[in-house]
C-alpha atoms as a PDB file:
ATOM      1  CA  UNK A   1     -31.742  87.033 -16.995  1.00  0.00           C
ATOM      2  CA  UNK A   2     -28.919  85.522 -14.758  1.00  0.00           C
ATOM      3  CA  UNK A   3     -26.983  88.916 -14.182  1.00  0.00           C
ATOM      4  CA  UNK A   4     -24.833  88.224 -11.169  1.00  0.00           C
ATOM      5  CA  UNK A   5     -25.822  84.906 -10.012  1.00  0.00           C
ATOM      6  CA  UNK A   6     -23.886  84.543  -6.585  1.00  0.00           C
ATOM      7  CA  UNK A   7     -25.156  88.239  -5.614  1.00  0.00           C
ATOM      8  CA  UNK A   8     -27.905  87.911  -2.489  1.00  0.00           C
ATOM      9  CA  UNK A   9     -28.963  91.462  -4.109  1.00  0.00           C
ATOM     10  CA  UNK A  10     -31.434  92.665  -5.853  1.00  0.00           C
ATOM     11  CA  UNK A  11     -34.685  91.326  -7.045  1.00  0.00           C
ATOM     12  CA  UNK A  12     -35.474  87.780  -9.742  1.00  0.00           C
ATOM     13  CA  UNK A  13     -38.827  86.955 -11.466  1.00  0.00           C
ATOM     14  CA  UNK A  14     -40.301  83.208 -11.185  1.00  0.00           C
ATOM     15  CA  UNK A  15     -39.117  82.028 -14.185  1.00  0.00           C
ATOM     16  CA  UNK A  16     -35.619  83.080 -13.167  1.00  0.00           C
ATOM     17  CA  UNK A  17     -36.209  81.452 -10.172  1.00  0.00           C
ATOM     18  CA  UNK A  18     -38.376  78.586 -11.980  1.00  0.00           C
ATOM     19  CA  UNK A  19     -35.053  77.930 -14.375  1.00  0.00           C
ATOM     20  CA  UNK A  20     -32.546  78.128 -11.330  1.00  0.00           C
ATOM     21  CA  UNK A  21     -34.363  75.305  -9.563  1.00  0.00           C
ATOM     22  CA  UNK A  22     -34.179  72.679 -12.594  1.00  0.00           C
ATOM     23  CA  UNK A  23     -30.324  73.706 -12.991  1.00  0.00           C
ATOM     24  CA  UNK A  24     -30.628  72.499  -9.074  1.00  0.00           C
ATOM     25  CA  UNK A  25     -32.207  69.305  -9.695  1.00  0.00           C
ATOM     26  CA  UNK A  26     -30.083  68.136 -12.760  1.00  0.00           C
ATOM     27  CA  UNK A  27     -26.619  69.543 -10.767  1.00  0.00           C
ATOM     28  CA  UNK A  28     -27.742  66.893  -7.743  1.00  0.00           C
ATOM     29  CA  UNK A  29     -28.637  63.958 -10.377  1.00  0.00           C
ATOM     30  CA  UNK A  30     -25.865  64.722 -11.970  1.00  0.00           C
ATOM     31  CA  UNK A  31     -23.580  64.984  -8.797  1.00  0.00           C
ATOM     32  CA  UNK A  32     -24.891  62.016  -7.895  1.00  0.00           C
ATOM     33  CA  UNK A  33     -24.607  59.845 -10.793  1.00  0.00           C
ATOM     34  CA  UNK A  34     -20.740  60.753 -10.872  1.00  0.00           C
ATOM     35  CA  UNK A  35     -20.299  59.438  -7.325  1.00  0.00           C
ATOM     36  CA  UNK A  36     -22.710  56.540  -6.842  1.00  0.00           C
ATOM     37  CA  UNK A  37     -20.282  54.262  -7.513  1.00  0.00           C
ATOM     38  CA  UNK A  38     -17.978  55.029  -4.751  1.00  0.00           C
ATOM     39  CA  UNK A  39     -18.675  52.824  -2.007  1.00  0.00           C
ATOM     40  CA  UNK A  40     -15.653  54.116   0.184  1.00  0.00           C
ATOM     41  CA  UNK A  41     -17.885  56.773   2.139  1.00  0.00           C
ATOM     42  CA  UNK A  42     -15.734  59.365  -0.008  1.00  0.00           C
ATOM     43  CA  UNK A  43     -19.423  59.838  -2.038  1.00  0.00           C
ATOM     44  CA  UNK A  44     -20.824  62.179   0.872  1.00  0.00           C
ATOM     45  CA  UNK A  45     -17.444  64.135   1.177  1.00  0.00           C
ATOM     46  CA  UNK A  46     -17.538  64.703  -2.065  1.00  0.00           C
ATOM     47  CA  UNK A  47     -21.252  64.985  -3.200  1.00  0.00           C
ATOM     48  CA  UNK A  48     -20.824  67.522  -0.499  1.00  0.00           C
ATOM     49  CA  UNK A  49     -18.076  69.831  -1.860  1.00  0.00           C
ATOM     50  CA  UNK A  50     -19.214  69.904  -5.418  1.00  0.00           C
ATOM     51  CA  UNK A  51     -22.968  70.748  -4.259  1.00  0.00           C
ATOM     52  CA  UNK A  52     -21.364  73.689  -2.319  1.00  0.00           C
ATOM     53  CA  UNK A  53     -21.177  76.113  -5.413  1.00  0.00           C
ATOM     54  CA  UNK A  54     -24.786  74.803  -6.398  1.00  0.00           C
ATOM     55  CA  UNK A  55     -26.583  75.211  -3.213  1.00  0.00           C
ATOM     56  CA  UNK A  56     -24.504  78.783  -3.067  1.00  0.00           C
ATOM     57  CA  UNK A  57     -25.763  80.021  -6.302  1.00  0.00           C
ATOM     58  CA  UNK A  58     -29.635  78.253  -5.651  1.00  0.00           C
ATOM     59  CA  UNK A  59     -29.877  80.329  -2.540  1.00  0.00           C
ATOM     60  CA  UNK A  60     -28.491  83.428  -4.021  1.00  0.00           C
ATOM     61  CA  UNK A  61     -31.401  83.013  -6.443  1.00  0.00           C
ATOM     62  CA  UNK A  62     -34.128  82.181  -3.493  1.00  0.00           C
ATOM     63  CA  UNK A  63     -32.581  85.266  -1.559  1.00  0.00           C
ATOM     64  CA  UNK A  64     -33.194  87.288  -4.861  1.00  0.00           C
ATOM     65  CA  UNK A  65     -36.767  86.291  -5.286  1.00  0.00           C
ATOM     66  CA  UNK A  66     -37.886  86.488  -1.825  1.00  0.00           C
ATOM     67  CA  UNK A  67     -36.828  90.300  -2.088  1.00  0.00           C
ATOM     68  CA  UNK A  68     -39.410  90.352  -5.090  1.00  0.00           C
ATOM     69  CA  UNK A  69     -42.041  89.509  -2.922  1.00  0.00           C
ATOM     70  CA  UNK A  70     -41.029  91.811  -0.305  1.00  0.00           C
ATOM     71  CA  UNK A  71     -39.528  89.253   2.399  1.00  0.00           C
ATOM     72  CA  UNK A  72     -35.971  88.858   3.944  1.00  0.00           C
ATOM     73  CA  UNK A  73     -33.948  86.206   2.040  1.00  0.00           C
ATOM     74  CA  UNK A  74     -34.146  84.197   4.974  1.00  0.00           C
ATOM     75  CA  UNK A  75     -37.204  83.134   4.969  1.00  0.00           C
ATOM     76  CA  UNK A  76     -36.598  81.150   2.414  1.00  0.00           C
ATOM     77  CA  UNK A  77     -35.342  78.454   4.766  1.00  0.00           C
ATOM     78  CA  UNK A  78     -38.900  78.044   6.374  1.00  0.00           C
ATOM     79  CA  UNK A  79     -40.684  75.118   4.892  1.00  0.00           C
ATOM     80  CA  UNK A  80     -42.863  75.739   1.789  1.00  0.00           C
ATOM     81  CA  UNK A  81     -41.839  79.188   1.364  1.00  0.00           C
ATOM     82  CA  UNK A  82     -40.115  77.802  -1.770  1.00  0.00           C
ATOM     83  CA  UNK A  83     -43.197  76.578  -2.978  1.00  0.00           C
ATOM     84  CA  UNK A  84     -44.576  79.871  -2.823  1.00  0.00           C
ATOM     85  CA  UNK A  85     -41.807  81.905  -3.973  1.00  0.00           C
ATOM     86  CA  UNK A  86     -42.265  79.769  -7.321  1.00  0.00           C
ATOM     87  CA  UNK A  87     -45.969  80.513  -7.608  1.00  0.00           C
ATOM     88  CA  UNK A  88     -46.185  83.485  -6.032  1.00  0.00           C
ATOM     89  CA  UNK A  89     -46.677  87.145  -7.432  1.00  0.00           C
ATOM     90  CA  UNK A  90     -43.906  89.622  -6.948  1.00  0.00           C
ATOM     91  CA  UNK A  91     -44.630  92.914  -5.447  1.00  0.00           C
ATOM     92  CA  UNK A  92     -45.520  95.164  -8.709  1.00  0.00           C
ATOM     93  CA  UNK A  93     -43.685  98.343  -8.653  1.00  0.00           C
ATOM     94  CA  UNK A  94     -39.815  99.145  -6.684  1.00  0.00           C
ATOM     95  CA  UNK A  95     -39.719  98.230  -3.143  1.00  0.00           C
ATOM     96  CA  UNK A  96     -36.730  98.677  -0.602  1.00  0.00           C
ATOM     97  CA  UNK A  97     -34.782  95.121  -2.249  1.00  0.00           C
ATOM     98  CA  UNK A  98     -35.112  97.403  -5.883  1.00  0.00           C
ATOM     99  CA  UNK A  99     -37.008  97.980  -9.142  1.00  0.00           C
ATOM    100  CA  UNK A 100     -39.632  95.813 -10.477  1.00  0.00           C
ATOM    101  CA  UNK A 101     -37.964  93.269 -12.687  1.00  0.00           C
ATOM    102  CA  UNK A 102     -40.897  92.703 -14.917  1.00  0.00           C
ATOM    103  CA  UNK A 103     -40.706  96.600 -15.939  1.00  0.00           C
ATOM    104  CA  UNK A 104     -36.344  96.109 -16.336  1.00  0.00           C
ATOM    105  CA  UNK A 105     -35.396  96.221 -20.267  1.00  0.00           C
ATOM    106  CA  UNK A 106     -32.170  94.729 -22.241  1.00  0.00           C
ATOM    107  CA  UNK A 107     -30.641  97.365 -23.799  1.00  0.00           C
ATOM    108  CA  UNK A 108     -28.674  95.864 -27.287  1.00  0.00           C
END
């Protein structure tokens, strides 16, 4: 679980994806916490910069788990697809994005 995080390659199961989008969540409260107090307008250049590694590594992940359902990573910028790709079945089996992940063991 969480073997190259920034790579758009390759294929994630929904918890994967499931634990990615809480790290998401907490990273914006968080984020935003640190610079609510700034009243200065430097609170969206900055909530802005340090989300950029966060919303990098969240799409990475989406991009990932649409290929387990068979889709271009794209579409994970269409509204709801989200929703789906975290309660949606992957495609059993390899397809062209790579082997099933469900079937992948951890070798000691």
């Amino acid at each position: 679980m969480f073997n190259n995080i920034f790579s758009f390659e390759g294929r994630i199961r929904r918890t994967e994806y499931g634990i990615s989008f809480i790290i998401l969540v907490i990273a914006l409260l968080l984020i935003g916490v640190m610079f609510a107090s700034a009243d200065d307008g430097t609170f969206n250049v900055a909530f802005f910069i340090f989300m950029l590694p966060v919303r990098f590594f969240f799409f990475a992940q989406g991009a990932k788990r649409c290929h387990d359902v068979n889709i271009s990573g794209w579409c994970q910028l269409i509204p709801l697809v989200p929703l789906y790709l975290l309660f949606g079945n992957g495609v059993t089996g390899p397809n062209k994005y790579g082997d099933d992940p469900k079937l992948q063991t951890v070798n000691f």
